[in-house]
N, C-alpha and C. Protein backbone atom coordinates (compact mmCIF):
# COMPACT_ATOMS: atom_id res chain seq x y z
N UNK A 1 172.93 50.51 211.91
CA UNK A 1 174.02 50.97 211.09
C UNK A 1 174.56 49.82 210.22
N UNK A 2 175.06 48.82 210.80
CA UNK A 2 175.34 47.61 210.41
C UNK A 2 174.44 46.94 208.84
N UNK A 3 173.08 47.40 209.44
CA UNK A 3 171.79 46.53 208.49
C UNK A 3 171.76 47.59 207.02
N UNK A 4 172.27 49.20 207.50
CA UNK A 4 172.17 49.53 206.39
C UNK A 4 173.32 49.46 205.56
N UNK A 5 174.45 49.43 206.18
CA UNK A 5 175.40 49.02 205.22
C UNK A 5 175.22 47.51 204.90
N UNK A 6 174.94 46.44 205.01
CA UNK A 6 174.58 45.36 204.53
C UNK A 6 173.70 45.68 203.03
N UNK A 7 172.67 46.43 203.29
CA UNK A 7 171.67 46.76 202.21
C UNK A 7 172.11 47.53 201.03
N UNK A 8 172.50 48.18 201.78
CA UNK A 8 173.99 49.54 200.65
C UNK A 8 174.64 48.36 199.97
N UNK A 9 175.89 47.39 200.50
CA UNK A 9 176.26 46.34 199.66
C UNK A 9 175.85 46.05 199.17
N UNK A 10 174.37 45.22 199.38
CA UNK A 10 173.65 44.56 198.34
C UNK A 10 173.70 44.82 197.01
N UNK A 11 172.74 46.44 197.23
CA UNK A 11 172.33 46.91 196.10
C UNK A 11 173.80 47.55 195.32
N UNK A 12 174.63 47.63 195.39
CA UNK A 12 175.43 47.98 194.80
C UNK A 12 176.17 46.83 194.38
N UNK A 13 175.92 46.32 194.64
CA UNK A 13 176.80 44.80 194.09
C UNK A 13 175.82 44.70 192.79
N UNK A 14 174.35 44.66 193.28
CA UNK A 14 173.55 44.25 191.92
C UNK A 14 173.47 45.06 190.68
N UNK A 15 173.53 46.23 191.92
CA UNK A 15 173.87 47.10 190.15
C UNK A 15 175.13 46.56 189.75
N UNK A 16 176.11 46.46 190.07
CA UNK A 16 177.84 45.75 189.64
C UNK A 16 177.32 44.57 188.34
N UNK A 17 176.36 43.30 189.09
CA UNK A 17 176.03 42.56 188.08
C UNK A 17 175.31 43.11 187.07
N UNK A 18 174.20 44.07 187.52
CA UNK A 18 173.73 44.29 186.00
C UNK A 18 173.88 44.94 184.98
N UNK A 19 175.03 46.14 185.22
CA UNK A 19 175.96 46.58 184.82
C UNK A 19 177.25 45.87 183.67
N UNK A 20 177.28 45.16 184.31
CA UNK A 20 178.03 44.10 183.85
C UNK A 20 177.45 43.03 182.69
N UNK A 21 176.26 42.86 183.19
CA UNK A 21 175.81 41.48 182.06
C UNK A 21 175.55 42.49 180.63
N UNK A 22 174.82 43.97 181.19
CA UNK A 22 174.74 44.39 180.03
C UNK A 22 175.83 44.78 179.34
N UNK A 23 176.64 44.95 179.70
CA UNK A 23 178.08 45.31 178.83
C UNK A 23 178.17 43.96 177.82
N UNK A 24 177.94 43.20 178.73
CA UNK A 24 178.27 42.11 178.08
C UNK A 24 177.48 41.36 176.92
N UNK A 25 176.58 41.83 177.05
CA UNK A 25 175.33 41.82 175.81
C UNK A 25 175.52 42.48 174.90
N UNK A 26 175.65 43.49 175.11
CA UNK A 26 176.22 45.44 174.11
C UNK A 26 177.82 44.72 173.15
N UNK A 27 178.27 43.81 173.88
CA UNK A 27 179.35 43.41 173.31
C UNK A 27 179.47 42.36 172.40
N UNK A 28 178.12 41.50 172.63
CA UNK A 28 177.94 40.01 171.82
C UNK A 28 177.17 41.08 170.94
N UNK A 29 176.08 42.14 170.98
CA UNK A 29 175.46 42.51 169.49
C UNK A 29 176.56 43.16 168.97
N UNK A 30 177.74 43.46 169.58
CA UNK A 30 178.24 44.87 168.75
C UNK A 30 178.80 43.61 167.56
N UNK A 31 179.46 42.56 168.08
CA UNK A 31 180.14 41.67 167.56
C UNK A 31 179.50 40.90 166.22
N UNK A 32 178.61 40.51 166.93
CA UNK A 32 177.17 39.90 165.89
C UNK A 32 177.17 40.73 164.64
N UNK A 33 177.23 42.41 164.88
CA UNK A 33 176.85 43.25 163.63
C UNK A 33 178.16 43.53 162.88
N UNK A 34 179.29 43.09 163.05
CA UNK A 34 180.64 42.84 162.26
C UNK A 34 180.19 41.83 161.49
N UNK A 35 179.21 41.12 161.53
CA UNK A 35 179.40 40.07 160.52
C UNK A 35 178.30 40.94 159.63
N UNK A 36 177.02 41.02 160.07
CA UNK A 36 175.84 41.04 159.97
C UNK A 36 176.11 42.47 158.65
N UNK A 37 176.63 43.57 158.90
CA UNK A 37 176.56 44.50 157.93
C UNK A 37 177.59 44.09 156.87
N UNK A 38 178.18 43.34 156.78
CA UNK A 38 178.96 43.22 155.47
C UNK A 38 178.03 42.21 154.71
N UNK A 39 177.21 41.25 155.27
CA UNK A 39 176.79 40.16 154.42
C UNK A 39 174.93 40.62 154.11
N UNK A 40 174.24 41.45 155.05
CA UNK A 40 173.31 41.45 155.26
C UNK A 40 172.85 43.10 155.55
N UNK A 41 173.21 44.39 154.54
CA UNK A 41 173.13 45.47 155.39
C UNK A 41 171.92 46.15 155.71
N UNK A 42 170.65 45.68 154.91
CA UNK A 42 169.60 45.97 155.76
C UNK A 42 168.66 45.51 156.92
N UNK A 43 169.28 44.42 156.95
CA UNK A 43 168.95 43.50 158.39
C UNK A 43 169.76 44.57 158.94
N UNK A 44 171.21 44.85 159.31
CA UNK A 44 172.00 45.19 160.15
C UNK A 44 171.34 46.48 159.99
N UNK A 45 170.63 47.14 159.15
CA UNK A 45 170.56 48.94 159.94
C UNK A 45 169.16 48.51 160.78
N UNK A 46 168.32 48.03 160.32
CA UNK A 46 167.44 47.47 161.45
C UNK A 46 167.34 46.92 162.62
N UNK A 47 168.80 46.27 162.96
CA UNK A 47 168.63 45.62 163.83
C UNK A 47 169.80 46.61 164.68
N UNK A 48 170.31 47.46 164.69
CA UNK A 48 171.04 48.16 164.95
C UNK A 48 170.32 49.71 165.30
N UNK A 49 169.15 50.09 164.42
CA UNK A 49 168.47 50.92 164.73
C UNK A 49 167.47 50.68 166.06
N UNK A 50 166.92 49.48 165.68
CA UNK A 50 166.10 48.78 167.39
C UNK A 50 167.17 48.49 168.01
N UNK A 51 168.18 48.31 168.04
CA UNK A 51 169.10 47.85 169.56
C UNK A 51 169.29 49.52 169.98
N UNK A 52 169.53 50.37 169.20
CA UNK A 52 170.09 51.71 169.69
C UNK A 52 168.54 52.65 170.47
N UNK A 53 167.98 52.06 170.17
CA UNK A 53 166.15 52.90 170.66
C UNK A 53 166.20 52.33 171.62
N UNK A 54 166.25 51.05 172.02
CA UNK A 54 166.13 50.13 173.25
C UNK A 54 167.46 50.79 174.26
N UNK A 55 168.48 51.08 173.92
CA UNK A 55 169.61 50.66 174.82
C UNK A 55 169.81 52.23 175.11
N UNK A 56 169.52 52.39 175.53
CA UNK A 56 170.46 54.38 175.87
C UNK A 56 171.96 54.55 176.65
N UNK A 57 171.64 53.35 177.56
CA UNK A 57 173.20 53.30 178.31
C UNK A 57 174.61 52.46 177.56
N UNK A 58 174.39 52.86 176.35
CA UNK A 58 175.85 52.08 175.71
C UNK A 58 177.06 52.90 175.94
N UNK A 59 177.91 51.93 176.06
CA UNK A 59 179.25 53.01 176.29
C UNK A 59 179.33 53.80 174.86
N UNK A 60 180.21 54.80 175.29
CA UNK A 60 180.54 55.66 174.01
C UNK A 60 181.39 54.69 172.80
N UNK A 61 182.22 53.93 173.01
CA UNK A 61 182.91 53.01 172.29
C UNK A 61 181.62 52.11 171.60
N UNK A 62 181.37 51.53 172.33
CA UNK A 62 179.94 50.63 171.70
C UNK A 62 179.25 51.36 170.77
N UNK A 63 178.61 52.38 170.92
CA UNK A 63 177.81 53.49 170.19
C UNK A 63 178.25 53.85 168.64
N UNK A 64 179.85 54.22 169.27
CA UNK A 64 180.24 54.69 167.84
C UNK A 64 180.68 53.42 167.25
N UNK A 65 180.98 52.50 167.59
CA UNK A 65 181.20 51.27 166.67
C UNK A 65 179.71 50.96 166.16
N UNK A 66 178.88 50.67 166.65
CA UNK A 66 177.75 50.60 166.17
C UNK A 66 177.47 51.61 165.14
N UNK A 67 177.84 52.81 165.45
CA UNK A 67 177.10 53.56 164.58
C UNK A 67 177.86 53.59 163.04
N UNK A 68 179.44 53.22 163.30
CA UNK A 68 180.30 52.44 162.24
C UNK A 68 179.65 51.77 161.10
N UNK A 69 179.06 50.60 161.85
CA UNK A 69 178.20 49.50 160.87
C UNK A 69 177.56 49.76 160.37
N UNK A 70 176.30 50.71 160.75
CA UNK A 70 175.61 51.28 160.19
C UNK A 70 175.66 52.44 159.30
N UNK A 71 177.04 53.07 159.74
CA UNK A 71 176.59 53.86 158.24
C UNK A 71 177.66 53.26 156.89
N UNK A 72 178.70 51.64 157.25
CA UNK A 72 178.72 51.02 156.34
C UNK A 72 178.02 49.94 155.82
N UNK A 73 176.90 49.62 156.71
CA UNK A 73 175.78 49.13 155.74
C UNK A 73 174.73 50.27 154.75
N UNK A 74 175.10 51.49 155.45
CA UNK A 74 174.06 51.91 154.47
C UNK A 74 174.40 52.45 153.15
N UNK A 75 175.99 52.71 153.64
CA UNK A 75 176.82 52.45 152.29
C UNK A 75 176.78 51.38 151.24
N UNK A 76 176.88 50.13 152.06
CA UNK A 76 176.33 49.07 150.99
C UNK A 76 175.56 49.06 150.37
N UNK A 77 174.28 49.05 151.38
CA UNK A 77 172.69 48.72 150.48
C UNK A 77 172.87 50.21 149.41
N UNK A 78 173.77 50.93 149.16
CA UNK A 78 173.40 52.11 148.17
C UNK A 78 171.91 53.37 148.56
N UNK A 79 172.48 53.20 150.20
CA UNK A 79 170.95 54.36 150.84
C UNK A 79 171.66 55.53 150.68
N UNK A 80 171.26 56.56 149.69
CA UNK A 80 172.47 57.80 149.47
C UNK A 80 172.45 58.55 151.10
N UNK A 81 173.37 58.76 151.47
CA UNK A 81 173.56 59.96 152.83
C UNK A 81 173.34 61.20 152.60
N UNK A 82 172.37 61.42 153.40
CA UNK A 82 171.74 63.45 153.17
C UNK A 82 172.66 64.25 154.54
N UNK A 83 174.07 63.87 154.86
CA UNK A 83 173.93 64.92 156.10
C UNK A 83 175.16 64.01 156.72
N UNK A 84 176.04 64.81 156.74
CA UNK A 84 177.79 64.38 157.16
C UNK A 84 178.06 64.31 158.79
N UNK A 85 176.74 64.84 159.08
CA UNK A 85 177.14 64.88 160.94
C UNK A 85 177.63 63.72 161.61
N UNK A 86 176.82 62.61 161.25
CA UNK A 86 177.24 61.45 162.30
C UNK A 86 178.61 60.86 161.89
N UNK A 87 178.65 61.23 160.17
CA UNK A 87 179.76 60.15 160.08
C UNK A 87 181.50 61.13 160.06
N UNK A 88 180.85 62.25 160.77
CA UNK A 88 182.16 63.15 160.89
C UNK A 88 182.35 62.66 162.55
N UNK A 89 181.60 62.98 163.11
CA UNK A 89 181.38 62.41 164.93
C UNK A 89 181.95 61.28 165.08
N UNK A 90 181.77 59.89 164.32
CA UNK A 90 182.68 58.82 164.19
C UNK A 90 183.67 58.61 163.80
N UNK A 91 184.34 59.73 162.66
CA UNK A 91 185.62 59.74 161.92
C UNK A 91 186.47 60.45 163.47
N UNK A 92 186.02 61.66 163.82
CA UNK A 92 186.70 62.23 164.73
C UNK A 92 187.09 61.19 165.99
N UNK A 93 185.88 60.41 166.62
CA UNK A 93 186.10 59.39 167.52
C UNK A 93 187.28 58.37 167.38
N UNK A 94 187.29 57.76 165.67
CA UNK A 94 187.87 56.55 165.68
C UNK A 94 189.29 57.69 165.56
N UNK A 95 189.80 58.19 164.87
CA UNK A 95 190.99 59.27 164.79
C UNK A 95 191.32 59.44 166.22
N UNK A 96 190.83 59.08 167.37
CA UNK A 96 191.45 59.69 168.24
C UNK A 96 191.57 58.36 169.27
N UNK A 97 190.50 57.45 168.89
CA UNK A 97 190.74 55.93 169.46
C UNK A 97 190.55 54.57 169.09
N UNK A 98 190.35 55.12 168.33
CA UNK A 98 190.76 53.73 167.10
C UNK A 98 192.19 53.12 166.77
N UNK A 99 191.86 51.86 166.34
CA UNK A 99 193.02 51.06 165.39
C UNK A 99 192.75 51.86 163.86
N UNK A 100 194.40 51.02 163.18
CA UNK A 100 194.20 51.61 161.85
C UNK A 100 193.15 51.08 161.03
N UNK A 101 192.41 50.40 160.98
CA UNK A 101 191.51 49.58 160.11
C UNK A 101 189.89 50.48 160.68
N UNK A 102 190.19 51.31 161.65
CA UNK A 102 188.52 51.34 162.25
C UNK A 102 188.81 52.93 161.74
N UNK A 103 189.86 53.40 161.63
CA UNK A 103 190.23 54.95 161.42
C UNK A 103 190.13 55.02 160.09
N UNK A 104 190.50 53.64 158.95
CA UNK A 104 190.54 53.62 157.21
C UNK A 104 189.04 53.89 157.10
N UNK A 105 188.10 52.52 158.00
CA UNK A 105 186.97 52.62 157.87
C UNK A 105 186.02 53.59 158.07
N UNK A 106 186.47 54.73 158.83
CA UNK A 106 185.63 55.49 159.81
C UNK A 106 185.82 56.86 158.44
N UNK A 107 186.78 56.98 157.82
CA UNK A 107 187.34 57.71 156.89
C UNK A 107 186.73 57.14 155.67
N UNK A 108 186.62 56.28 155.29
CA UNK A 108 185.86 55.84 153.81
C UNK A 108 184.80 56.45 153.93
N UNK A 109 183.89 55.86 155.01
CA UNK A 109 182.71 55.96 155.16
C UNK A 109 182.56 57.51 155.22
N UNK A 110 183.36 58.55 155.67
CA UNK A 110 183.32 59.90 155.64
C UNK A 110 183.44 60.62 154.18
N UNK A 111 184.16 59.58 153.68
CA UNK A 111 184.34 59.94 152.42
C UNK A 111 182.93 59.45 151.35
N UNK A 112 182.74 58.92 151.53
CA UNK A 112 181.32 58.06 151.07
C UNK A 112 180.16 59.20 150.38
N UNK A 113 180.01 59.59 152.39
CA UNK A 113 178.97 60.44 152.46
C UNK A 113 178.88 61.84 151.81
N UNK A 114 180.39 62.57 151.35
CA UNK A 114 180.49 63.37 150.91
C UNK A 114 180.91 63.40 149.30
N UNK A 115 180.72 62.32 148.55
CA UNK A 115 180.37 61.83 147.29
C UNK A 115 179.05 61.64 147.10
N UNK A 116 178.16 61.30 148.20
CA UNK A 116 176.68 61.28 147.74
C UNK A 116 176.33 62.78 148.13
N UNK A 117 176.92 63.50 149.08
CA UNK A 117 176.71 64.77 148.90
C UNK A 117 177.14 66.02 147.99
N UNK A 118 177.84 64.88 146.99
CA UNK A 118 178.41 66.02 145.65
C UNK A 118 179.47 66.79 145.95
N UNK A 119 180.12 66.84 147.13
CA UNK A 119 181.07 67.33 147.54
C UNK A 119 182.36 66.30 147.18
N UNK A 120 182.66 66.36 145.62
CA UNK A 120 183.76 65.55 145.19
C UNK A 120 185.39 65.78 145.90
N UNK A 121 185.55 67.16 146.23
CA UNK A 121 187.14 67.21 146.70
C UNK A 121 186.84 67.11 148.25
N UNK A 122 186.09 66.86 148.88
CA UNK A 122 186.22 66.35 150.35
C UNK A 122 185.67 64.59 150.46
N UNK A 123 185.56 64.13 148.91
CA UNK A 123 185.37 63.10 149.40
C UNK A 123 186.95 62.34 148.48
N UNK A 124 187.39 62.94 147.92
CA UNK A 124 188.57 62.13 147.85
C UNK A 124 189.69 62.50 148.80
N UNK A 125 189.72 63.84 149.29
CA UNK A 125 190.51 63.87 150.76
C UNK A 125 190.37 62.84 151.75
N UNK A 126 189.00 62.36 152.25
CA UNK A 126 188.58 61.67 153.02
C UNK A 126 189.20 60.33 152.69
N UNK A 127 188.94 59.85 151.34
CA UNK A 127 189.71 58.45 150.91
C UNK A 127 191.19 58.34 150.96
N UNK A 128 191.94 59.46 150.40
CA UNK A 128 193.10 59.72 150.42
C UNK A 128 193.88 59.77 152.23
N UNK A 129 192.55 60.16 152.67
CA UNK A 129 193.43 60.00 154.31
C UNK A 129 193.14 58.27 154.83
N UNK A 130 192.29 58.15 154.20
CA UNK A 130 192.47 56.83 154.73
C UNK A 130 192.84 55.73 154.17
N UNK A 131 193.43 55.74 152.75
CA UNK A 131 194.66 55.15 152.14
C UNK A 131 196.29 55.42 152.58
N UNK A 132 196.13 56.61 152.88
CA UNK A 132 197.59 57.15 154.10
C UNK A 132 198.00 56.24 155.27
N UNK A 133 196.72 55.77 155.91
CA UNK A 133 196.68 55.43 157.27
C UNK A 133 197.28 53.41 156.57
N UNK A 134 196.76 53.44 155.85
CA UNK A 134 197.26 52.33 155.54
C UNK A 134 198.62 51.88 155.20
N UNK A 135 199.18 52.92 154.32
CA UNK A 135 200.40 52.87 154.05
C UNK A 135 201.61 53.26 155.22
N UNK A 136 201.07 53.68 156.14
CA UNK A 136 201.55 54.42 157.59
C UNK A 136 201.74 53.23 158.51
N UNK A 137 200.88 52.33 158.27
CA UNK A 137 200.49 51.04 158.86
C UNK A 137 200.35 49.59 157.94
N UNK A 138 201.34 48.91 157.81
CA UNK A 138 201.44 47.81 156.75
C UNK A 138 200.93 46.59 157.65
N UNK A 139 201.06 46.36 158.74
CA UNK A 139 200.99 45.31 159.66
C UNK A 139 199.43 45.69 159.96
N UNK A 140 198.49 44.08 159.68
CA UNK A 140 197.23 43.96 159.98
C UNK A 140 196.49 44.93 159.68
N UNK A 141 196.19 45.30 158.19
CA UNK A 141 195.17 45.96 157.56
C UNK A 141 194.44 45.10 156.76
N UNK A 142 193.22 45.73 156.72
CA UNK A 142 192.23 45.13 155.84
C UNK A 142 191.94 45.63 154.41
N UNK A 143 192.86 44.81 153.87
CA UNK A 143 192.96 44.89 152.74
C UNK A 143 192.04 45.15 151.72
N UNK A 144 190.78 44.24 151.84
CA UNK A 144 189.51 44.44 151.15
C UNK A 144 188.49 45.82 151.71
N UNK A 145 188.98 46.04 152.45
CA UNK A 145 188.38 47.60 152.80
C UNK A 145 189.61 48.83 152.09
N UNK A 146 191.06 48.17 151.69
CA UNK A 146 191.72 48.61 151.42
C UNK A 146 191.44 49.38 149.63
N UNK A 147 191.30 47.96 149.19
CA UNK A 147 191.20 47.85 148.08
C UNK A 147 189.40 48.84 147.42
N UNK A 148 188.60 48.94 148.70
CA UNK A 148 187.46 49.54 148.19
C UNK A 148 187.35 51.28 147.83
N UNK A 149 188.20 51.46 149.19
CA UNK A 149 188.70 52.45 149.04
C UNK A 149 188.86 53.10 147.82
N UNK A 150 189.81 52.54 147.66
CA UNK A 150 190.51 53.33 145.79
C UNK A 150 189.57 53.01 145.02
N UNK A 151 188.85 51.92 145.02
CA UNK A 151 188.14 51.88 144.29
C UNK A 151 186.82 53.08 144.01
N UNK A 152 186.76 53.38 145.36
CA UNK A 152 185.42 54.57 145.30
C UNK A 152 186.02 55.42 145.35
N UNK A 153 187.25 56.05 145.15
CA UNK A 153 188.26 57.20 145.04
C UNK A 153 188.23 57.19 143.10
N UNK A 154 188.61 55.73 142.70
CA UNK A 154 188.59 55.92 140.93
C UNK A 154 187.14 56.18 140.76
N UNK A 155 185.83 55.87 141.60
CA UNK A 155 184.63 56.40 141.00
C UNK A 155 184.47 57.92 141.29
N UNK A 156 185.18 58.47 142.09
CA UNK A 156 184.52 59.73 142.19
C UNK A 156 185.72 60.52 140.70
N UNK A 157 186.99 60.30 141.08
CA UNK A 157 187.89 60.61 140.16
C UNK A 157 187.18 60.81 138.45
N UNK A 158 186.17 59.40 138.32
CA UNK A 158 185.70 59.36 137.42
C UNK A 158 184.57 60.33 137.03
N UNK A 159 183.61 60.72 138.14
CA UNK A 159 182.67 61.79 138.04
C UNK A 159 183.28 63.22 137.73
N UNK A 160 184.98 63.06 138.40
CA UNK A 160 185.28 64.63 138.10
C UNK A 160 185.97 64.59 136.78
N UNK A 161 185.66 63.83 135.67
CA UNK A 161 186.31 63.15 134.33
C UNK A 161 188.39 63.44 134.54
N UNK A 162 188.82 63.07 135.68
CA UNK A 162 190.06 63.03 135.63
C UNK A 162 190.06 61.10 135.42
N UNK A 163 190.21 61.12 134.05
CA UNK A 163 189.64 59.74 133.72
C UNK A 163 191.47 58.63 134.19
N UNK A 164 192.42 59.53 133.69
CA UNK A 164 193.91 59.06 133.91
C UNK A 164 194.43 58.73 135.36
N UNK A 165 193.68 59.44 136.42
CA UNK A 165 194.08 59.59 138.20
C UNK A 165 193.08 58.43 138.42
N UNK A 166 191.91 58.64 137.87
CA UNK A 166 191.06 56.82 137.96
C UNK A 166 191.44 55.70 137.49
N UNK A 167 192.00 55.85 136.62
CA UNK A 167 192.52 54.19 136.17
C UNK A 167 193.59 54.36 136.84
N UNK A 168 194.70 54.86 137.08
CA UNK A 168 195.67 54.43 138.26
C UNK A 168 195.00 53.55 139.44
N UNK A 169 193.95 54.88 140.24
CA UNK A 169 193.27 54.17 141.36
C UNK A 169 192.55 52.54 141.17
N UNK A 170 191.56 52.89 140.03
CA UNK A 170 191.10 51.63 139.95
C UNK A 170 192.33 50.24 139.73
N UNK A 171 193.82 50.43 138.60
CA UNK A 171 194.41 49.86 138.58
C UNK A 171 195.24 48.84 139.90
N UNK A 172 195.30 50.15 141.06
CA UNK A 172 195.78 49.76 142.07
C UNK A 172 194.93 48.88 143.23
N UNK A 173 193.51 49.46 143.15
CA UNK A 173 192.95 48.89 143.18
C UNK A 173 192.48 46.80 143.04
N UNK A 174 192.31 47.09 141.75
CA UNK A 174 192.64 45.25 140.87
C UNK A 174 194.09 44.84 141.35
N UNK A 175 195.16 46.09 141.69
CA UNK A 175 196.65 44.81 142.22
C UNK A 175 196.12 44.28 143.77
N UNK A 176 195.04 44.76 144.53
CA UNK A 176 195.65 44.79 145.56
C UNK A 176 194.23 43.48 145.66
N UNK A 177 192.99 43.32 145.57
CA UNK A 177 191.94 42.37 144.83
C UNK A 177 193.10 41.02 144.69
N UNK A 178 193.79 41.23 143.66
CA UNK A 178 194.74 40.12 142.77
C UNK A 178 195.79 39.30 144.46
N UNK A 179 196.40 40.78 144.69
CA UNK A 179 197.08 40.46 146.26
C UNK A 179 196.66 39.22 146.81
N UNK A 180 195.06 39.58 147.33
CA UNK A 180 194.40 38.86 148.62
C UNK A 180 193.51 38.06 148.02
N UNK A 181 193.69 37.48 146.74
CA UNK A 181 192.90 36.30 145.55
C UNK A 181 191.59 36.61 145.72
N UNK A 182 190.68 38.04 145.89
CA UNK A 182 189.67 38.32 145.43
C UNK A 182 189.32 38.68 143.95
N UNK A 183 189.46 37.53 143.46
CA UNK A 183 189.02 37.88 141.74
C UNK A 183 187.91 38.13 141.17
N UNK A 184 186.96 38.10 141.82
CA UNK A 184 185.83 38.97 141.55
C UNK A 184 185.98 40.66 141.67
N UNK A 185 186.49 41.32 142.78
CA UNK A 185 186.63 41.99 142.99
C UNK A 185 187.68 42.88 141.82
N UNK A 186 189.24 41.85 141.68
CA UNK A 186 189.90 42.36 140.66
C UNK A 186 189.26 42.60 139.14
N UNK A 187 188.19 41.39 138.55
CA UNK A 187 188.06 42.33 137.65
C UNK A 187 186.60 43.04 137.51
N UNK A 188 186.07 43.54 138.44
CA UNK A 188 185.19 44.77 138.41
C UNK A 188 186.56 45.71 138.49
N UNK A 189 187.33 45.69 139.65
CA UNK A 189 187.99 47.02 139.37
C UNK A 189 188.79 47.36 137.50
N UNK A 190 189.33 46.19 137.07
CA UNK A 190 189.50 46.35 135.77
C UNK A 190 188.85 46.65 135.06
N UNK A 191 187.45 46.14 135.07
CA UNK A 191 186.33 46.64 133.98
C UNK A 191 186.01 47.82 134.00
């Protein structure tokens, strides 16, 4: 009796460690790909697509942050989105446990996808909710996600030729660029 509870401990302890180290791995890539998709976004859908084939046991948090990066790198690299499912599954997630910056983000990116899907008035809803969340929340936002926002709100504005509701956006846009001394940024939005 004794020997098998000894053995029972064991093995449950080891699962404890390995349990554990992998969290802890799942947590150095999730981290790694915060940098990795803003500077680099087709490395990051690659390397994010092989970590997610390899790993099946990620927590749900891990997953959808991951899956975050990836569909704002694929926003970056300009890969048009055929299909709103995942990045509605992540908008709904971060909306319900997210910070404000992962809920702006989780919302752009929703909005994104439904501008490459031609669906112009659900993709400026989408931006518009997550310019809300900002103004709802002044303390520790990310401004340059702030500022992109409107900015892809004055491009869609612009596709629906409400050319006057776009230069506001874009205008507000370039103040907020000017704000956080991204001057590159301010004058694309001016131009």
């Amino acid at each position: 009796m004794r020997r098998s509870f000894i053995i029972i401990f064991l093995f449950l302890s080891s699962l404890l460690v390995f349990v554990a180290c992998t969290d802890h791995a799942t947590s150095r890539f999730v981290a790694s790909m915060d940098t990795l998709y803003q500077q680099k976004p087709l490395a990051a859908i690659d390397s994010i697509d092989s970590f997610m084939a390899r790993h099946g046991n990620v927590s749900r948090r891990n997953r959808m942050t991951l899956s975050l990066y990836r569909l704002r790198a694929q926003n970056s690299a300009d890969i048009p989105f055929t299909s709103d499912s995942l990045a509605k599954e992540v908008a709904e997630y971060f909306d319900n446990h997210g910070n404000t910056n992962e809920r702006m983000s989780a919302y752009y990116v929703l909005g994104s996808v439904y501008r490459d899907l031609d669906n112009f008035p659900e993709a400026l809803k989408m931006f518009h909710k997550a310019i809300s969340m900002a103004n709802e929340e002044k303390n520790d936002i990310d401004y340059r996600l702030l500022y992109k926002i409107y900015g892809q709100n004055g491009d869609v504005l612009f596709l629906q030729m409400a050319f006057n509701e776009a230069s506001v956006s874009y205008k507000t846009a370039a103040q907020i660029a000017s704000a956080n001394s991204d001057y590159l940024y301010e004058l694309l939005a001016q131009e």
